[in-house]
N, C-alpha and C. Protein backbone atom coordinates (compact mmCIF):
# COMPACT_ATOMS: atom_id res chain seq x y z
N UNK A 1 0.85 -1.19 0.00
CA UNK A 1 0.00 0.00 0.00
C UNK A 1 0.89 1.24 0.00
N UNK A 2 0.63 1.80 -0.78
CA UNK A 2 1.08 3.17 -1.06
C UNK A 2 1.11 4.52 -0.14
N UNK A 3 2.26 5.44 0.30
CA UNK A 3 1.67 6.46 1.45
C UNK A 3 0.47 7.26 0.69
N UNK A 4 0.16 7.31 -0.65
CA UNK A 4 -0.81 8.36 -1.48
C UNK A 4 -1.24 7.16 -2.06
N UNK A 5 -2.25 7.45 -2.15
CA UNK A 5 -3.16 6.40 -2.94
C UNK A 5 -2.77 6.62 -4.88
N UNK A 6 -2.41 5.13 -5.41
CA UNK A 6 -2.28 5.27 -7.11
C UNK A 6 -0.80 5.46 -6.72
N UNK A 7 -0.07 5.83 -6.11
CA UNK A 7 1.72 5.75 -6.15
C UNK A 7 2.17 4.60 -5.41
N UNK A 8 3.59 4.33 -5.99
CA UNK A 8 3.96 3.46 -5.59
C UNK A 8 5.13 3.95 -4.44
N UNK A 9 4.83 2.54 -3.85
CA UNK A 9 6.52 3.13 -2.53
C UNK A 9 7.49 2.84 -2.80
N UNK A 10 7.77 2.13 -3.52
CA UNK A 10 9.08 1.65 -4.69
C UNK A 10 9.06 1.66 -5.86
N UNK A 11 10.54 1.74 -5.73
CA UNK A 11 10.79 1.58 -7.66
C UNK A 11 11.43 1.01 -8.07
N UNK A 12 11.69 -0.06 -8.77
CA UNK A 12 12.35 -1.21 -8.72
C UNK A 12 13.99 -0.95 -9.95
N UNK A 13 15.10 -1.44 -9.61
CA UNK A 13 15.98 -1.47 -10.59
C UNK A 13 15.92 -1.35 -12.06
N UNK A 14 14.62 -2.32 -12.44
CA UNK A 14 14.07 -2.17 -13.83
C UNK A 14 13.63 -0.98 -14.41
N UNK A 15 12.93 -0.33 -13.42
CA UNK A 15 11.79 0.52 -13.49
C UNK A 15 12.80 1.77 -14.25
N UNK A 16 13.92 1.87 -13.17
CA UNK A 16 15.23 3.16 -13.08
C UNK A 16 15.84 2.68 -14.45
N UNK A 17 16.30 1.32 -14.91
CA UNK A 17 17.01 1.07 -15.87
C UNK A 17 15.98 1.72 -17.14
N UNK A 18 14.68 1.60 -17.15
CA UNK A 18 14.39 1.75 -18.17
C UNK A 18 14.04 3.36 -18.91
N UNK A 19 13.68 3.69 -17.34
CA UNK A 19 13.71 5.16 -17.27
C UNK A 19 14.58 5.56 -17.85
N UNK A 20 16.47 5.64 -17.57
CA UNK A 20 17.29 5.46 -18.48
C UNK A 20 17.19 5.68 -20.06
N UNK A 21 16.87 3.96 -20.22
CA UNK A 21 17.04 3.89 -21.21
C UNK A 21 16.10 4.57 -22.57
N UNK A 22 14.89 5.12 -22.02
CA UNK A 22 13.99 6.41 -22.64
C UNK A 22 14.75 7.48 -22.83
N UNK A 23 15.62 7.72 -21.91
CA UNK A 23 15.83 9.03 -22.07
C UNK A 23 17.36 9.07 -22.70
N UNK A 24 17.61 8.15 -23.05
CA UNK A 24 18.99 7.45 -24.04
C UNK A 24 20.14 7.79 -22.97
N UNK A 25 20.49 7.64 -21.88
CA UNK A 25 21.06 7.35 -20.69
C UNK A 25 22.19 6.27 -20.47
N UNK A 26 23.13 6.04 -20.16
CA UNK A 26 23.66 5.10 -19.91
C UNK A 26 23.39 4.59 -18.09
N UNK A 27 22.62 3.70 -18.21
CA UNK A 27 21.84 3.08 -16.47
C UNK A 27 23.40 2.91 -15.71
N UNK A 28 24.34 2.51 -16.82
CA UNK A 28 25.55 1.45 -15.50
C UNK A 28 26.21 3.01 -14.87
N UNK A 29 26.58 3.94 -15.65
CA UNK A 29 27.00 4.98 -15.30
C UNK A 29 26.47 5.87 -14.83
N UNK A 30 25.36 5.83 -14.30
CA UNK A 30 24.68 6.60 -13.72
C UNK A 30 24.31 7.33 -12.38
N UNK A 31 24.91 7.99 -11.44
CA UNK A 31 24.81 8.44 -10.66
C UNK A 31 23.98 9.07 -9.41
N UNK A 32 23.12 10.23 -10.63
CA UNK A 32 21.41 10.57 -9.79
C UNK A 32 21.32 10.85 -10.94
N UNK A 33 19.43 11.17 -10.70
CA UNK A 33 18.75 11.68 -12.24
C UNK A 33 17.89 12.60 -11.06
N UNK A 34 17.63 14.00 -11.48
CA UNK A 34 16.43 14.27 -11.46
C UNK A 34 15.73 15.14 -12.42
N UNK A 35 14.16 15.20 -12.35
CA UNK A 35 13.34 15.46 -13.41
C UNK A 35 12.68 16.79 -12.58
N UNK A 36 12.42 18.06 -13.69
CA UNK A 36 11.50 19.19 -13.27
C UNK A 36 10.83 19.63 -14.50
N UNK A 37 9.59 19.83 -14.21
CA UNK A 37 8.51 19.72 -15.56
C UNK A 37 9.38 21.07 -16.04
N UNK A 38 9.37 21.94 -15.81
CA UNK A 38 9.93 23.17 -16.23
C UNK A 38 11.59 23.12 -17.04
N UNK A 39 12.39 22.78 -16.10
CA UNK A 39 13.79 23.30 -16.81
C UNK A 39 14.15 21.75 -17.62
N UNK A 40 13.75 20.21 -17.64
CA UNK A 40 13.85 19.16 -18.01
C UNK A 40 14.74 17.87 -17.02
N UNK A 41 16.07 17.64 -17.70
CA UNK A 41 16.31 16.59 -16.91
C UNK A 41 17.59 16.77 -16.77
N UNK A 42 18.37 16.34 -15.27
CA UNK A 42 19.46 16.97 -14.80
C UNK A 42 20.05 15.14 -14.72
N UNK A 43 20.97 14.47 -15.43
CA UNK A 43 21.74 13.26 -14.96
C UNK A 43 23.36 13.74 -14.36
N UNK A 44 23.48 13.05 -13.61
CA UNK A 44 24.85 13.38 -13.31
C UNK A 44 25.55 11.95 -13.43
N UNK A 45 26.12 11.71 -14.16
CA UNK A 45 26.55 10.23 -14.64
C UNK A 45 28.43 9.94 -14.41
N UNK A 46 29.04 8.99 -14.34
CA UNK A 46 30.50 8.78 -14.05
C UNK A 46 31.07 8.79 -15.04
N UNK A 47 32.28 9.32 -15.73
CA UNK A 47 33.22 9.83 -16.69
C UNK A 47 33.06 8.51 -16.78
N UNK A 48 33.64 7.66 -18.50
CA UNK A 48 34.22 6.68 -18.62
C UNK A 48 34.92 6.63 -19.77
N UNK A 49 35.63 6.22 -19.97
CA UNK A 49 36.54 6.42 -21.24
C UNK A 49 35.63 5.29 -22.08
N UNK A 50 36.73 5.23 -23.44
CA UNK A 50 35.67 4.31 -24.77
C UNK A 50 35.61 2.71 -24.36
N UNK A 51 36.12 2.26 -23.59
CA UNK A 51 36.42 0.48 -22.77
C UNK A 51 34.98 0.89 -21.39
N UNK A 52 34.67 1.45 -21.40
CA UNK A 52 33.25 1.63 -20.38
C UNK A 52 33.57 1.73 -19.11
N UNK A 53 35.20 1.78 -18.77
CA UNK A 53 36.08 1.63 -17.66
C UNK A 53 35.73 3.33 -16.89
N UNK A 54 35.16 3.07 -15.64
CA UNK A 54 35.47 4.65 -15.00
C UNK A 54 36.69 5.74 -14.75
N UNK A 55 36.53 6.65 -14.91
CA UNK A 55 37.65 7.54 -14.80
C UNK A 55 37.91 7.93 -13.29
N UNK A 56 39.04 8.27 -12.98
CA UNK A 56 39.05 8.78 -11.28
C UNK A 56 40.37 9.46 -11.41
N UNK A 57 40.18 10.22 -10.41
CA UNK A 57 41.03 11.31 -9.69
C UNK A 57 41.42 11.39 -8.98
N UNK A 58 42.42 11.27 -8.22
CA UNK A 58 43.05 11.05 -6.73
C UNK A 58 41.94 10.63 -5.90
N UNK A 59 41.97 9.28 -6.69
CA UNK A 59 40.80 8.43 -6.04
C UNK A 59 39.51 8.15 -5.90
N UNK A 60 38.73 9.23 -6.59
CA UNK A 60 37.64 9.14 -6.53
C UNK A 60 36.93 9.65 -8.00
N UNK A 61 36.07 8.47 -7.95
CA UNK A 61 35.44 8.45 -9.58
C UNK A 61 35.19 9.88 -10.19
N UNK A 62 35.45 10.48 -11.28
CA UNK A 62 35.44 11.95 -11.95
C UNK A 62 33.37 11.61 -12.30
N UNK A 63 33.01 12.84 -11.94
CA UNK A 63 31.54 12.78 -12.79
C UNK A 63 31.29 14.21 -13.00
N UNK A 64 30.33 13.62 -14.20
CA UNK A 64 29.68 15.38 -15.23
C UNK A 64 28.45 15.62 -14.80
N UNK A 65 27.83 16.33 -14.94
CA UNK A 65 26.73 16.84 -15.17
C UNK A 65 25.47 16.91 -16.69
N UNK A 66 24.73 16.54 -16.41
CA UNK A 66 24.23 16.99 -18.11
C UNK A 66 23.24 17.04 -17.61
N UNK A 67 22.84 18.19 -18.44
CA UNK A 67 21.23 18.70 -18.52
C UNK A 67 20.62 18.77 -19.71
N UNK A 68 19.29 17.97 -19.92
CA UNK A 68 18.58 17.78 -20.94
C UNK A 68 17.38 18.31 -20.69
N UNK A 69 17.25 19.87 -21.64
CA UNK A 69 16.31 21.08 -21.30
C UNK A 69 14.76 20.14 -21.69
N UNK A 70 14.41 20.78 -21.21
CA UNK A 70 12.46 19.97 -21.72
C UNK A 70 12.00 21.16 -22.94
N UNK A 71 11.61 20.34 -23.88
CA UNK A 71 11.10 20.58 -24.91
C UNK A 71 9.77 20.96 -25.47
N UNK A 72 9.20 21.96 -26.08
CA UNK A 72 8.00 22.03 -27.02
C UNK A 72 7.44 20.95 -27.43
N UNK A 73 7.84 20.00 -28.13
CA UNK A 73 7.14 19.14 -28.81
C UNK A 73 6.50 18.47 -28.02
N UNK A 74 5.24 17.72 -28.40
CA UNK A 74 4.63 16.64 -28.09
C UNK A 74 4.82 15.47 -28.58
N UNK A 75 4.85 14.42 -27.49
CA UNK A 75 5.55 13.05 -28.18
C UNK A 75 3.76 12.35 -29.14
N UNK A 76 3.79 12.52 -29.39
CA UNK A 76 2.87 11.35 -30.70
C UNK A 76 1.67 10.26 -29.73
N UNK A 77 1.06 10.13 -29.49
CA UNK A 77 0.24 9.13 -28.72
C UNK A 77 0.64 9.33 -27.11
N UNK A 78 1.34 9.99 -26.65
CA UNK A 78 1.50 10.06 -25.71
C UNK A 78 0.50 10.71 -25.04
N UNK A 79 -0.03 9.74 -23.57
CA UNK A 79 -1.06 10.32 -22.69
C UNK A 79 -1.01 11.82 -22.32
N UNK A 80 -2.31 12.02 -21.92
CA UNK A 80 -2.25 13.91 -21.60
C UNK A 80 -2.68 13.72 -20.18
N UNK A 81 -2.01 13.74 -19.18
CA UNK A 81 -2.47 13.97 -17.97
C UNK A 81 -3.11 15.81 -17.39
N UNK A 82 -3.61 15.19 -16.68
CA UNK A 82 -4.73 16.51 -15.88
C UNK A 82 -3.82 17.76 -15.28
């Protein structure tokens, strides 16, 4: 049971991987994500060179930032919530 009724209290590994993978993401490198209807989507993901190997810095893994602004368009069949 949910603390709000219709939400869930978890979110399962899959759920995050796939989230990801919508938003063309790399899941293994991934750090935090968050989402704001307004400015779009903020990932902060771990450097890795072209072998998928992490990068680090006097020890501790290097990570970027990227921000993916939210857009005008409407996706095609996509639901219209209230």
């Amino acid at each position: 049971m949910s603390f709000i009724d219709g939400f869930p209290q978890t979110v399962t590994l899959k759920q995050m991987q796939e989230a990801c993978a919508a938003l063309g993401l790399p899941a293994r490198h991934l750090v935090a994500l968050s989402m704001d209807v307004q400015d779009g989507v903020v990932a902060v993901l771990h450097v890795a060179n072209d072998d998928g190997r992490i990068l680090a810095h006097r020890g501790a893994p290097l990570i970027t930032e990227l921000h993916i602004p939210r857009g005008e368009e409407e996706v095609p069949g996509a639901a219209a919530d209230g």
